[in-house]
Protein backbone atom coordinates (compact mmCIF):
# COMPACT_ATOMS: atom_id res chain seq x y z
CA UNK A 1 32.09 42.16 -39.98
CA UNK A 2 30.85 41.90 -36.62
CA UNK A 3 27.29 40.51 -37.68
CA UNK A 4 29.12 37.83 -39.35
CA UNK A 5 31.57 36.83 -36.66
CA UNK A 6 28.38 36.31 -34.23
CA UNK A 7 26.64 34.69 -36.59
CA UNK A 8 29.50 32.36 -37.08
CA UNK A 9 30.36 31.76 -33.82
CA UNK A 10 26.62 30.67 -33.07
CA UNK A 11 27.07 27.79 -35.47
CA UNK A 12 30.04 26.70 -33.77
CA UNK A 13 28.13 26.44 -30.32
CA UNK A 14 25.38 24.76 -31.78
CA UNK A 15 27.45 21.92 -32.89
CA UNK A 16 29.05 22.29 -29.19
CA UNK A 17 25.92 21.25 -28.23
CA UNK A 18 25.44 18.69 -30.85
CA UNK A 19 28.28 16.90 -29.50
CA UNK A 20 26.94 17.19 -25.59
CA UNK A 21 24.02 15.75 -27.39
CA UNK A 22 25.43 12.88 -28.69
CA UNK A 23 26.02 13.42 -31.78
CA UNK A 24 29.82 12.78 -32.33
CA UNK A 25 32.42 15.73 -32.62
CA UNK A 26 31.23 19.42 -34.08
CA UNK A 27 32.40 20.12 -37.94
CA UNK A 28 35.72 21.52 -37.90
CA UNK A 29 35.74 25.26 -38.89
CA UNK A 30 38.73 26.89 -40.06
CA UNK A 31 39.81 29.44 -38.09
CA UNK A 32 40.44 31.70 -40.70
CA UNK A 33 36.48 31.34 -41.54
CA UNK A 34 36.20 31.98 -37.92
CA UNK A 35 37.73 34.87 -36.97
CA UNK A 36 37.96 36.56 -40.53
CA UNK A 37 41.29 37.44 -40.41
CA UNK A 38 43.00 37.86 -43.99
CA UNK A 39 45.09 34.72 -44.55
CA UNK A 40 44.67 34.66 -48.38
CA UNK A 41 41.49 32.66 -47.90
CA UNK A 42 39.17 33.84 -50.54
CA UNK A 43 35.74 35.06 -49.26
CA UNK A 44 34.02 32.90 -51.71
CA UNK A 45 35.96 30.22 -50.16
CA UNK A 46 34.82 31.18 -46.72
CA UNK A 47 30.98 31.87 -47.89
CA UNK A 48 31.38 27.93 -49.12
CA UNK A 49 32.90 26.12 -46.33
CA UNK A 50 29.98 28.41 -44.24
CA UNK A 51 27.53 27.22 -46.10
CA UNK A 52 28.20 23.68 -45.87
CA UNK A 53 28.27 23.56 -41.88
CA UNK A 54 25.17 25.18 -42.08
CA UNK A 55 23.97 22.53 -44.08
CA UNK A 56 25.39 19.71 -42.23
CA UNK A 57 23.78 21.40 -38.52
CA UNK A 58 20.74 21.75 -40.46
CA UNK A 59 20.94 17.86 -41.00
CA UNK A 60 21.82 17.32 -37.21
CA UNK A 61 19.06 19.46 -35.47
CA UNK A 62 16.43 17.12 -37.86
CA UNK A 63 18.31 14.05 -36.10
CA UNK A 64 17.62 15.87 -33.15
CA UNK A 65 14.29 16.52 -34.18
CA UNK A 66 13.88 12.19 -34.41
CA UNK A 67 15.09 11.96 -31.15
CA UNK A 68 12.17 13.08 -29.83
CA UNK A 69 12.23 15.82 -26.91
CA UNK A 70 15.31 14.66 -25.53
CA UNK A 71 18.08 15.69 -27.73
CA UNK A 72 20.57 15.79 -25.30
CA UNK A 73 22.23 11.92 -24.94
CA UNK A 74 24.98 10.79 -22.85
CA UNK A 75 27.40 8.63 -24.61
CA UNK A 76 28.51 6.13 -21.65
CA UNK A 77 24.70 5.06 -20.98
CA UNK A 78 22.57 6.11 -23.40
CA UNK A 79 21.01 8.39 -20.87
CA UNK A 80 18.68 11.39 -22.81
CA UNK A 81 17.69 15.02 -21.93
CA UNK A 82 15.73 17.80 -22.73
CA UNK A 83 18.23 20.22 -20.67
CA UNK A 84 21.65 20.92 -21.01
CA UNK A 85 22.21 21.35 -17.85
CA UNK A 86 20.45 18.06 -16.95
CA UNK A 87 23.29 16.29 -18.51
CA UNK A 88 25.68 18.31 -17.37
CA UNK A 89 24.88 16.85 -13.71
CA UNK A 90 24.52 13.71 -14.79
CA UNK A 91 27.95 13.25 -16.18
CA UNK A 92 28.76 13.70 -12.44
CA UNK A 93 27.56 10.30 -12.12
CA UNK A 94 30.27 8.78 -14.03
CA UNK A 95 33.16 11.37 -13.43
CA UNK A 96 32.70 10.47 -9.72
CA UNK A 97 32.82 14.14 -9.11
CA UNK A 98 30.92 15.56 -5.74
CA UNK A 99 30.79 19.22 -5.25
CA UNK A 100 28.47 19.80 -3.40
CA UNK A 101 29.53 18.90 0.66
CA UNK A 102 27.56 18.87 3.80
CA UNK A 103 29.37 21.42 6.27
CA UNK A 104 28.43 18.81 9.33
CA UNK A 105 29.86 15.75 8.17
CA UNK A 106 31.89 14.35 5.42
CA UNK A 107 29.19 13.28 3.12
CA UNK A 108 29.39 15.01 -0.37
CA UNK A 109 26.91 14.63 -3.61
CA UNK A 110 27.04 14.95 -7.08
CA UNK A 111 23.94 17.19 -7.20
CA UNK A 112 22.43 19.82 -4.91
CA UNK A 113 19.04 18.70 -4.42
CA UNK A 114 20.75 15.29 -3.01
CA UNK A 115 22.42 17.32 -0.97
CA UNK A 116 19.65 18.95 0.59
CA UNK A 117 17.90 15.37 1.27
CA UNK A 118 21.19 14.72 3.10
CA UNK A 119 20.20 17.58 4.98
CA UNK A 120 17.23 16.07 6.58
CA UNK A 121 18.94 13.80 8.50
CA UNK A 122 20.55 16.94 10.44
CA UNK A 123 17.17 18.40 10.98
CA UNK A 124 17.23 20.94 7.87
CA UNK A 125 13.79 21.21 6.03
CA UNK A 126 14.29 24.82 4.48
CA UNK A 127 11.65 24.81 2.40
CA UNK A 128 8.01 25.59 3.99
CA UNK A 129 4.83 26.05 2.63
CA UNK A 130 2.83 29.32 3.53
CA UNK A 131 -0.28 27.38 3.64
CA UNK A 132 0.03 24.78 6.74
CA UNK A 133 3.10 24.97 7.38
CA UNK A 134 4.37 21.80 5.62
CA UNK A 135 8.82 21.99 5.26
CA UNK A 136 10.38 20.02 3.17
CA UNK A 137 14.04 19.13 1.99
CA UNK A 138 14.02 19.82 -1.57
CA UNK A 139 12.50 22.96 -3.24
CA UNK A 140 10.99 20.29 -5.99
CA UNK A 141 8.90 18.24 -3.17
CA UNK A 142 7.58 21.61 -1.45
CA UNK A 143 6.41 22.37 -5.28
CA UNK A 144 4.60 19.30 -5.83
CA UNK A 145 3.14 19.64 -1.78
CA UNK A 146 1.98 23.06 -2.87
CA UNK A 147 -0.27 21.40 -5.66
CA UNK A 148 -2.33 19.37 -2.84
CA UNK A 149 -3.34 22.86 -2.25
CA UNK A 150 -3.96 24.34 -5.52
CA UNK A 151 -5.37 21.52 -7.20
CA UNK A 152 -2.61 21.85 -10.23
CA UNK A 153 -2.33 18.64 -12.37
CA UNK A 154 0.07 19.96 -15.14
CA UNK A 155 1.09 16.61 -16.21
CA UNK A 156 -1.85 15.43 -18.97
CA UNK A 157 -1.98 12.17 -20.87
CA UNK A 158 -1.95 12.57 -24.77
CA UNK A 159 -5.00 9.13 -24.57
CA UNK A 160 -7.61 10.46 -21.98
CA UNK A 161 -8.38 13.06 -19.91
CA UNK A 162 -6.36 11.80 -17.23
CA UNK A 163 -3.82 14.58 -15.26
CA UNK A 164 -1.23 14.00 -12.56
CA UNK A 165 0.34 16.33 -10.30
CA UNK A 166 3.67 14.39 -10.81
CA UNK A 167 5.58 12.75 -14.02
CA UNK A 168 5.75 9.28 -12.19
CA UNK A 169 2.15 9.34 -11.61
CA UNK A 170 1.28 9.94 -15.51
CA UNK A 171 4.00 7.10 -15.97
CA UNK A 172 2.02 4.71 -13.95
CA UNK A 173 -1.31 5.63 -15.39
CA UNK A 174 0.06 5.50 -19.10
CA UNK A 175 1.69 2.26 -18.32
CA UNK A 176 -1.82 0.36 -16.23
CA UNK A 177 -3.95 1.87 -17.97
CA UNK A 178 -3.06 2.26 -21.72
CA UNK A 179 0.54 0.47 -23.30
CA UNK A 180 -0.31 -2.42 -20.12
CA UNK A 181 3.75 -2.63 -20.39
CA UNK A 182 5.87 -3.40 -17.43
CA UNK A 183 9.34 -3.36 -18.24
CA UNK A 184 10.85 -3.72 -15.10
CA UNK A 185 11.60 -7.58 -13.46
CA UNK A 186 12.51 -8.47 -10.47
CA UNK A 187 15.60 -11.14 -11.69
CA UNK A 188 15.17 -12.95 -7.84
CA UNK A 189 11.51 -13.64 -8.07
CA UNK A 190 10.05 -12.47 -11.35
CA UNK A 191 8.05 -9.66 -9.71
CA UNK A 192 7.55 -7.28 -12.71
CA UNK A 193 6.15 -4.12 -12.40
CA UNK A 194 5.35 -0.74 -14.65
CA UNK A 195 7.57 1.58 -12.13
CA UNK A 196 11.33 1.93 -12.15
CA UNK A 197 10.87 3.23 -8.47
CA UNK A 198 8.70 0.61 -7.68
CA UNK A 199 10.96 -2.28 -8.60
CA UNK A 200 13.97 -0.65 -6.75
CA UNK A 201 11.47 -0.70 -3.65
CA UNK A 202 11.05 -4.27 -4.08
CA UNK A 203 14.56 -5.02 -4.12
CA UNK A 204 15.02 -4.00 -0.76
CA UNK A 205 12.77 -6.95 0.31
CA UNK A 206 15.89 -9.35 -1.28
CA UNK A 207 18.51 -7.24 -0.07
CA UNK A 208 17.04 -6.97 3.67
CA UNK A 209 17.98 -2.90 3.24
CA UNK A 210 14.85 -0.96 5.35
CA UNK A 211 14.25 2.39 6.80
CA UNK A 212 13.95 2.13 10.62
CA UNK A 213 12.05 4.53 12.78
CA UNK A 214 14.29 5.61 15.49
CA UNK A 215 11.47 5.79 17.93
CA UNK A 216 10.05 2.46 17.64
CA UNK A 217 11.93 0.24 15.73
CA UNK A 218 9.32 0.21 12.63
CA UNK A 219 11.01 -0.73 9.72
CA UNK A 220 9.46 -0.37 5.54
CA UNK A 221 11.50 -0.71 2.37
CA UNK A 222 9.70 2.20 1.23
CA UNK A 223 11.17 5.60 2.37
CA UNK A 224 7.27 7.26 1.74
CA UNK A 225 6.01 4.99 4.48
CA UNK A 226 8.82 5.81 7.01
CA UNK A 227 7.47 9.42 6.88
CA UNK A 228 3.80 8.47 6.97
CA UNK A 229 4.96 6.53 10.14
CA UNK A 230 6.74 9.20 11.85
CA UNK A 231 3.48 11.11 11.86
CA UNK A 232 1.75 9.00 14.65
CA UNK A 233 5.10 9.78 16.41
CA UNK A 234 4.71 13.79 16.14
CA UNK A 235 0.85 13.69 15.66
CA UNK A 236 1.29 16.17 12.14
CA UNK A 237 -1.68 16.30 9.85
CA UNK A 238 -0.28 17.77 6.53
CA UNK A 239 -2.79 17.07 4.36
CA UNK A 240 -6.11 19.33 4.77
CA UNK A 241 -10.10 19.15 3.23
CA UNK A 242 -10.82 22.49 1.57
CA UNK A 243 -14.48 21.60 3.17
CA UNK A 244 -14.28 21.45 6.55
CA UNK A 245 -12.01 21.11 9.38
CA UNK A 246 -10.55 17.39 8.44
CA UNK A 247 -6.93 17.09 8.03
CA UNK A 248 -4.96 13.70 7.66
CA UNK A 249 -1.81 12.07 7.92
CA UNK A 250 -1.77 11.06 4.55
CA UNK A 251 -2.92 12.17 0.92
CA UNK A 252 -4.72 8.56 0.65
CA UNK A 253 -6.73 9.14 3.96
CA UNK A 254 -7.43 12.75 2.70
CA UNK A 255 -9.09 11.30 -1.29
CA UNK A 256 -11.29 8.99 0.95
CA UNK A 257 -12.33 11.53 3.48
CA UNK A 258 -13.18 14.20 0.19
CA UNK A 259 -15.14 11.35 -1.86
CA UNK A 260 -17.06 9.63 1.12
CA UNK A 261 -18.21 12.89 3.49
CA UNK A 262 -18.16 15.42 0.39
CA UNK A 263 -18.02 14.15 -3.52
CA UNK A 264 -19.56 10.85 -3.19
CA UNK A 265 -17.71 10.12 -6.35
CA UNK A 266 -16.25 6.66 -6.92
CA UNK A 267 -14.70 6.98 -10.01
CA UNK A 268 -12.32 3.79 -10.55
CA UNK A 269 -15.01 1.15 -11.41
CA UNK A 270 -13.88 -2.37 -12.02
CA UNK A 271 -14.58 -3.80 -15.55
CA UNK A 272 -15.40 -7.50 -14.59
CA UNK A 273 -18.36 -6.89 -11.61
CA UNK A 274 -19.17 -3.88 -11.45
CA UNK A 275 -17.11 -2.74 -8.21
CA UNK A 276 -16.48 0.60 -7.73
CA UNK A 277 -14.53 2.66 -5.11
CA UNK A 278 -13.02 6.22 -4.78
CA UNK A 279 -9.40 4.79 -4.18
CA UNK A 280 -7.45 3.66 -7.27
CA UNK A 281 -5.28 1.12 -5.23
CA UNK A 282 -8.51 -0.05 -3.94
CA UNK A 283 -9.26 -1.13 -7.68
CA UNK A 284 -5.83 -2.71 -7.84
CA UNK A 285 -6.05 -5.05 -5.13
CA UNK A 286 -10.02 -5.67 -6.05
CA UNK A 287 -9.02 -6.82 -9.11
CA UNK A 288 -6.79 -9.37 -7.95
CA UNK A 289 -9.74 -11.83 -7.24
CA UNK A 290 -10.19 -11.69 -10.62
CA UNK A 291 -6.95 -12.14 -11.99
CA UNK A 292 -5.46 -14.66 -9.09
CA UNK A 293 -2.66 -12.32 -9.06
CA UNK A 294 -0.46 -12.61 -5.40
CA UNK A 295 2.44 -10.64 -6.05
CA UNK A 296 3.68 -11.12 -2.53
CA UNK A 297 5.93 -14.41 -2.02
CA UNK A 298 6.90 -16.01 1.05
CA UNK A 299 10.50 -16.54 1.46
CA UNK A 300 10.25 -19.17 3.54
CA UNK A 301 7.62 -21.43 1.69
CA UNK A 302 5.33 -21.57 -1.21
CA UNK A 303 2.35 -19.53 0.27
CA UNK A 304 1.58 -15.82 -2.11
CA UNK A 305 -1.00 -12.86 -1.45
CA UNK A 306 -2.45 -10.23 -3.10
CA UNK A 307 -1.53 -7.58 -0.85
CA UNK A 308 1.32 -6.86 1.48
CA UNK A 309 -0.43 -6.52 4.70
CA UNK A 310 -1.88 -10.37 4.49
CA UNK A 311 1.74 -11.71 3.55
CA UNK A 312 3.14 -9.87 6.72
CA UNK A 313 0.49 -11.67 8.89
CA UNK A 314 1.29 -15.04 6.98
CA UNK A 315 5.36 -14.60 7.92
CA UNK A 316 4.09 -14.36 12.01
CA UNK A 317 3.52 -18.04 11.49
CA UNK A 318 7.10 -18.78 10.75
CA UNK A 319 8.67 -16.24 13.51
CA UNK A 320 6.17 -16.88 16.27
CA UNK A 321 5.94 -13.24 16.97
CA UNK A 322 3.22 -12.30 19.03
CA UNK A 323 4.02 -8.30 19.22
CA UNK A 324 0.52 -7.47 20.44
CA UNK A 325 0.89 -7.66 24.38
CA UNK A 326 -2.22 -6.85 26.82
CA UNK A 327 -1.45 -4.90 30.08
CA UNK A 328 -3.46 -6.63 31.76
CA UNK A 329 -3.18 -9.91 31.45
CA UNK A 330 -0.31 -10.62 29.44
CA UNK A 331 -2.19 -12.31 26.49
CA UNK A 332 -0.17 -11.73 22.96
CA UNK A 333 -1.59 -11.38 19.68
CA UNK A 334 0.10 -11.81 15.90
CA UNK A 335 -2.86 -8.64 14.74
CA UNK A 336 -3.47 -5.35 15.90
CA UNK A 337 -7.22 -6.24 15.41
CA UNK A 338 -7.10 -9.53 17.57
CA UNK A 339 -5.71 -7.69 20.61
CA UNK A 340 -8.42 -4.88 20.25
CA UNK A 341 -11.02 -7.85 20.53
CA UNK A 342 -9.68 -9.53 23.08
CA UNK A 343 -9.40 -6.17 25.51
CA UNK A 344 -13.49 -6.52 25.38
CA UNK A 345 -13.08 -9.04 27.61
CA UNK A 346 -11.64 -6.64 29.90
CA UNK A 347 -13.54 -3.35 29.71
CA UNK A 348 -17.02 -5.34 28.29
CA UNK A 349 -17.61 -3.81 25.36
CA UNK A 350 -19.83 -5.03 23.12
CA UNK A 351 -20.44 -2.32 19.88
CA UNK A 352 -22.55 -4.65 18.02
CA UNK A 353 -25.71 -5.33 18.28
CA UNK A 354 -28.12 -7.23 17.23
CA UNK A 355 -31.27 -4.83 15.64
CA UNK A 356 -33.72 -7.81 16.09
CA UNK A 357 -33.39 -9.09 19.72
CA UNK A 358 -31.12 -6.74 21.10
CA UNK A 359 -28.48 -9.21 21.61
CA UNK A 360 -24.84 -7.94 21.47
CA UNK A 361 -21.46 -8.96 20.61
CA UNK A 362 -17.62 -8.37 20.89
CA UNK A 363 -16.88 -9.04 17.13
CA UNK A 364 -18.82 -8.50 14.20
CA UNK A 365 -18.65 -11.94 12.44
CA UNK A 366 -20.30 -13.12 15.71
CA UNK A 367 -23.06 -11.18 14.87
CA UNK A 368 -23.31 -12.18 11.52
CA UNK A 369 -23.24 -16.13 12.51
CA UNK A 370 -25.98 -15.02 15.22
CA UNK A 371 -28.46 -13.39 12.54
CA UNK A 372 -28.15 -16.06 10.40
CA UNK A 373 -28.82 -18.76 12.73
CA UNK A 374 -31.60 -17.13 14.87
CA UNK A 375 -32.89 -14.30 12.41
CA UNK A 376 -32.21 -15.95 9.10
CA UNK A 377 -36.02 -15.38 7.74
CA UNK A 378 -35.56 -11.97 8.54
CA UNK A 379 -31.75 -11.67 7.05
CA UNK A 380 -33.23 -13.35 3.65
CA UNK A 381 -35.80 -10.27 3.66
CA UNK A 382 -33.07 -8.08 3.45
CA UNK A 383 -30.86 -10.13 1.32
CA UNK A 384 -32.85 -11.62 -1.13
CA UNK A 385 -30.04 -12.29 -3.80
CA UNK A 386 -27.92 -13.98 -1.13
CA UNK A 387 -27.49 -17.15 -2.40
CA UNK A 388 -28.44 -19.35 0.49
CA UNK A 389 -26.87 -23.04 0.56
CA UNK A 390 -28.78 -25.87 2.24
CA UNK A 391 -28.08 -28.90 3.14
CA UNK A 392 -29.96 -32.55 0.91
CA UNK A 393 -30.03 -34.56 4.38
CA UNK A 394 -31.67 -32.31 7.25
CA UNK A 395 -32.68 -29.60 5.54
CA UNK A 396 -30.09 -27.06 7.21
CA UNK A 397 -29.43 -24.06 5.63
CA UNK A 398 -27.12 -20.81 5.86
CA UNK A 399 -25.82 -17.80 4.30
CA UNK A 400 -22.33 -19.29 4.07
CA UNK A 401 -20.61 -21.91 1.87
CA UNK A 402 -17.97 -22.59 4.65
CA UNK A 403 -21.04 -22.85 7.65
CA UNK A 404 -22.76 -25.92 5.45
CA UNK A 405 -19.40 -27.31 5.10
CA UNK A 406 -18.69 -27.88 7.94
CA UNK A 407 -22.42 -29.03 9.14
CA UNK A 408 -22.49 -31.74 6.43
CA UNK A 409 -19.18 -33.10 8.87
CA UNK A 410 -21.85 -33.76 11.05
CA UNK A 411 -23.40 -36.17 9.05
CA UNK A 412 -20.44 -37.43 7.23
CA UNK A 413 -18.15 -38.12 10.49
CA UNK A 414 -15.14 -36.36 8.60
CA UNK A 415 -12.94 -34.89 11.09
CA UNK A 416 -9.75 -33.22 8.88
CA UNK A 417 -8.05 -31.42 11.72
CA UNK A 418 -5.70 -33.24 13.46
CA UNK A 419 -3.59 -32.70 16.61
CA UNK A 420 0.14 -33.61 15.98
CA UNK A 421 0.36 -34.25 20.12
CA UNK A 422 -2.25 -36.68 20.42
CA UNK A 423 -5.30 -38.52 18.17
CA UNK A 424 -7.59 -35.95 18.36
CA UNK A 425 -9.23 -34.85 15.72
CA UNK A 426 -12.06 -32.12 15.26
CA UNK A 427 -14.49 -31.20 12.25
CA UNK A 428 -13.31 -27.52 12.15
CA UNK A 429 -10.26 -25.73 12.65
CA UNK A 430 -11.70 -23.78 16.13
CA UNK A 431 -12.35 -26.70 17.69
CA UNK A 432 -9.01 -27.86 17.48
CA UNK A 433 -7.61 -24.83 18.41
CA UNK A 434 -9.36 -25.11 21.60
CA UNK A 435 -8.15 -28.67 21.99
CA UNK A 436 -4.57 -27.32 21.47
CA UNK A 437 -4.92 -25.28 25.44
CA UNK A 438 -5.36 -29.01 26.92
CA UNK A 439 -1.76 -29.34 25.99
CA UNK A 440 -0.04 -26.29 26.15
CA UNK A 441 -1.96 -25.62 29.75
CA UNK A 442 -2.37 -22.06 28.41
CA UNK A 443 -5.32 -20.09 29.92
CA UNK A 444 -5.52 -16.83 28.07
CA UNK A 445 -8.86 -15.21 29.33
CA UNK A 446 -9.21 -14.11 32.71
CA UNK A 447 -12.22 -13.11 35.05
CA UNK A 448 -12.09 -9.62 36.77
CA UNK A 449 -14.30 -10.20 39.12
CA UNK A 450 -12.64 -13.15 40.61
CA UNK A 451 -9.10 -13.65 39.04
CA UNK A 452 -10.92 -17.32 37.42
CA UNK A 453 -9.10 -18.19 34.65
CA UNK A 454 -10.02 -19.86 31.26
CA UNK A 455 -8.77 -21.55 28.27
CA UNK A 456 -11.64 -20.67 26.36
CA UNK A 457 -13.37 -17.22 25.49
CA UNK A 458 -16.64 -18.99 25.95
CA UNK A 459 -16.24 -20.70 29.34
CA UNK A 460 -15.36 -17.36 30.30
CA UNK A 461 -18.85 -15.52 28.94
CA UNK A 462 -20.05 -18.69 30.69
CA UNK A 463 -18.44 -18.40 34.22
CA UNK A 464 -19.35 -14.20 33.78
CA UNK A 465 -22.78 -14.57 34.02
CA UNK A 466 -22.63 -15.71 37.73
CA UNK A 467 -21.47 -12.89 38.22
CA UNK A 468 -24.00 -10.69 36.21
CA UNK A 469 -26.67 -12.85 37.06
CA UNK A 470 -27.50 -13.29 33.10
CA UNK A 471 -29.81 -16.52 31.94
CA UNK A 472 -30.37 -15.94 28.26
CA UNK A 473 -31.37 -19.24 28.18
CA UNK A 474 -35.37 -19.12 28.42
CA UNK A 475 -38.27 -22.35 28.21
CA UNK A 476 -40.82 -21.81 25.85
CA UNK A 477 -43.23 -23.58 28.03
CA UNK A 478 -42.58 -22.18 31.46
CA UNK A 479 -41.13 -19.20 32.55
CA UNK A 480 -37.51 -21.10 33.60
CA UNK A 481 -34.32 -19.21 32.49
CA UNK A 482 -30.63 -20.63 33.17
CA UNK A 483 -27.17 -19.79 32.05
CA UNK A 484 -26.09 -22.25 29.68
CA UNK A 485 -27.94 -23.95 27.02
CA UNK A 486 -27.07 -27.38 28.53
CA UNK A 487 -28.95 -27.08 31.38
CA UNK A 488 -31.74 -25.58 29.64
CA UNK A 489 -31.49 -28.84 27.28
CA UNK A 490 -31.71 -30.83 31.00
CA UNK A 491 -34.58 -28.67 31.80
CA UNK A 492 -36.80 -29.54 28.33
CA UNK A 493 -36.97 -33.44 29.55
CA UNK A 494 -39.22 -32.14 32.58
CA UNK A 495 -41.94 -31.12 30.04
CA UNK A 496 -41.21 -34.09 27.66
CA UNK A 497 -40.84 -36.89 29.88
CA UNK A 498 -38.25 -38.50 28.73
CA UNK A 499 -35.63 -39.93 30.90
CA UNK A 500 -32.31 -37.38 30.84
């Protein structure tokens, strides 16, 4: 009797579950089936009614089977499970209920592990790893840290050979790389993307809603970046090479480090040119020049870019922020970059050189422009399938479309940049830049020597050298040197004859 009460009682909870699931309201069992207490109920009677539940559960667990993997289904949202338990918590969501409370203030959560992420902000990370000493909030973030050490991918795609060390990775590489689907739109701007997460990240850039860095005022919609932030902050290097000594900041820095100094793999190869690169993201925004695609979207007018770091440069032009500041001088800068070149003025530094004549430079494109203008037989040698564009009236030629451009201005007369203060107008968009400092009286570059001001980079190389003593300037028919190429122009008419 006891065998059959158990094995009666088991169907019972399976159709509990059934209904958990989903699937409407378990079979009603008699009691007197139940229990098998003697009510007059024949046992024939009881064997039948038996063995139609188990026919009907039979039926449900193949609906279940349908389902898929997820049997368990919530029947406000639709929302599906594998666990029990899983839906369990997330009935919490709707019930409003929040048991679990922080014991320092009066925030409370639905589940424990948001709980602990609560936690942060008080300072808890309980969780460390034994290996370097990484601590985390949540016992399921320490688990996939953990796997930066171990190497364990245990999340495969069924189409390649493809494995992840998270389920939202595999997502993302299913969804780019196989189905191509993305679900998810952005209803403001029509941003669509393959990533629940990744959506809900670009909300925040409608909403205005950021994390800040309390130490600097850095703010990112992205919580992921906040903590990659906070590193230069505490100066923690997580993220080690098994190879050597290297340790980064970040996982990205850490792949690039491994395939560049170790591997010398670049596995993500780009399907229209050729490109290839050891960073997958690196293949995302590379492909963009094929595509045209520019994601990012100006607010404020109808300019777009194809990553987020050029956008952020492009909105500078509507705040007039200058955040960049030199110590010295006071000269501000809308780029990190721009400030790092213009503190060569300062200290002097000039990394590149030139391998040919020795000549040397503040900024690499400088360098370029100088190679191809005074070495450009010997830059040809080395890039033979440069395509070099020259120019049907003189003859001119260069290495860049832009450079021939604007030379053929010089024939033409054409003169498209215009100053909205006055009637100037210039052939390229330096030139009137320069022009610009006649009006605004500003004088950004500044001697150290003498305190001599100037409102151009070059006057200033040119008012240095009476200081250094430098006349790069040399006549190829005497053994006369001078500072500027003007004078050196003045100094030619000696030799020809001609009246200056």
């Amino acid at each position: 009797m006891h065998q059959v009460y158990s094995r009666r009682k088991n169907i019972v909870e399976s159709r509990l579950d059934m209904a958990a699931a989903g699937h409407g309201s378990p079979t009603r069992v008699d009691q007197n089936c139940y229990d098998g207490s003697p009510t007059g109920v024949s046992q024939d009677s009881c064997d039948s009614k038996r063995s139609d539940a188990e026919d009907q559960m039979e039926a449900q667990k193949a609906n279940m089977k349908n389902a898929g993997d997820k049997p368990y289904m919530c029947g406000e949202c639709g929302y599906r499970t594998n666990l029990r338990s899983s839906l369990s918590r997330h009935m919490k969501t709707h019930t409003g209920k929040k048991p679990y409370k922080c014991d320092k203030c009066d925030y409370s959560a639905a589940r424990k592990s948001d709980l602990d992420a609560h936690l942060v902000k008080h300072g808890e990370k309980p969780y460390m790893c034994e290996e370097c000493g990484y601590r985390a909030a949540r016992k399921s973030t320490l688990r996939q840290h953990i796997r930066t050490h171990t190497g364990e991918r245990p999340h495969k795609c069924g189409q390649c050979d493809y494995s992840a060390t998270q389920q939202a990775s595999l997502d993302i590489h299913i969804a780019t790389k196989h189905t191509g689907e993305k679900p998810y739109m952005c209803d403001k701007c029509g941003y669509r993307t393959a990533v629940k997460l990744k959506l809900s990240r670009h909300m925040k850039s409608h909403t205005g809603e950021a994390y800040r860095c309390d130490q600097c005022g850095y703010s990112t919609v992205d919580k992921s970046n906040l903590s990659a932030h906070m590193r230069t902050h505490t100066g923690e290097r997580p993220f080690k090479c098994g190879q050597c000594d290297y340790c980064a900041k970040q996982q990205a820095s850490l792949d690039i480090h491994v395939a560049a100094k170790h591997t010398g793999e670049k596995p993500y190869m780009c399907g229209e040119c050729g490109y290839r690169t050891a960073i997958r993201c690196n293949l995302v925004i590379h492909l963009r020049t094929h595509t045209g695609e520019k994601p990012y979207r100006c607010d404020q007018c109808d300019y777009s870019a194809a990553q987020k770091n050029i956008l952020d440069q492009h909105l500078l032009k509507h705040t007039g922020k200058k955040p960049y500041i030199c110590e010295r001088c006071g000269y501000g800068a809308a780029k990190k970059s721009h400030l790092s070149e213009h503190m060569r003025i300062h200290t002097g530094e000039k990394p590149y050189k030139c391998d040919h004549c020795g000549y040397a430079f503040t900024r690499k494109s400088n360098l370029d422009c100088h190679i191809k203008a005074r070495h450009l037989d010997k830059y040809l040698a080395k890039h033979t399938d440069e395509k070099l564009y020259r120019c049907d009236v003189c003859g001119y030629s260069t290495g860049h479309k832009t450079h021939l451009t604007e030379h053929i201005r010089s024939h033409t007369g054409e003169k498209p940049y215009k100053c909205d203060q006055c009637d100037y107008s210039a052939a390229t968009k330096c030139n009137l830049k320069r022009h610009l400092t006649i009006h605004s009286g500003e004088k950004p570059y500044m001697c150290e020597e003498c305190g001599h001001w100037t409102a151009k980079k070059s006057d200033l190389v040119v008012h240095m050298r009476q200081h250094t003593g430098e006349k790069p300037y040399k006549c190829d028919q005497c053994d006369y040197s001078v500072a500027t190429k003007g004078n050196l122009k003045l100094h030619l008419l000696k030799h020809t004859g001609a009246n200056p």
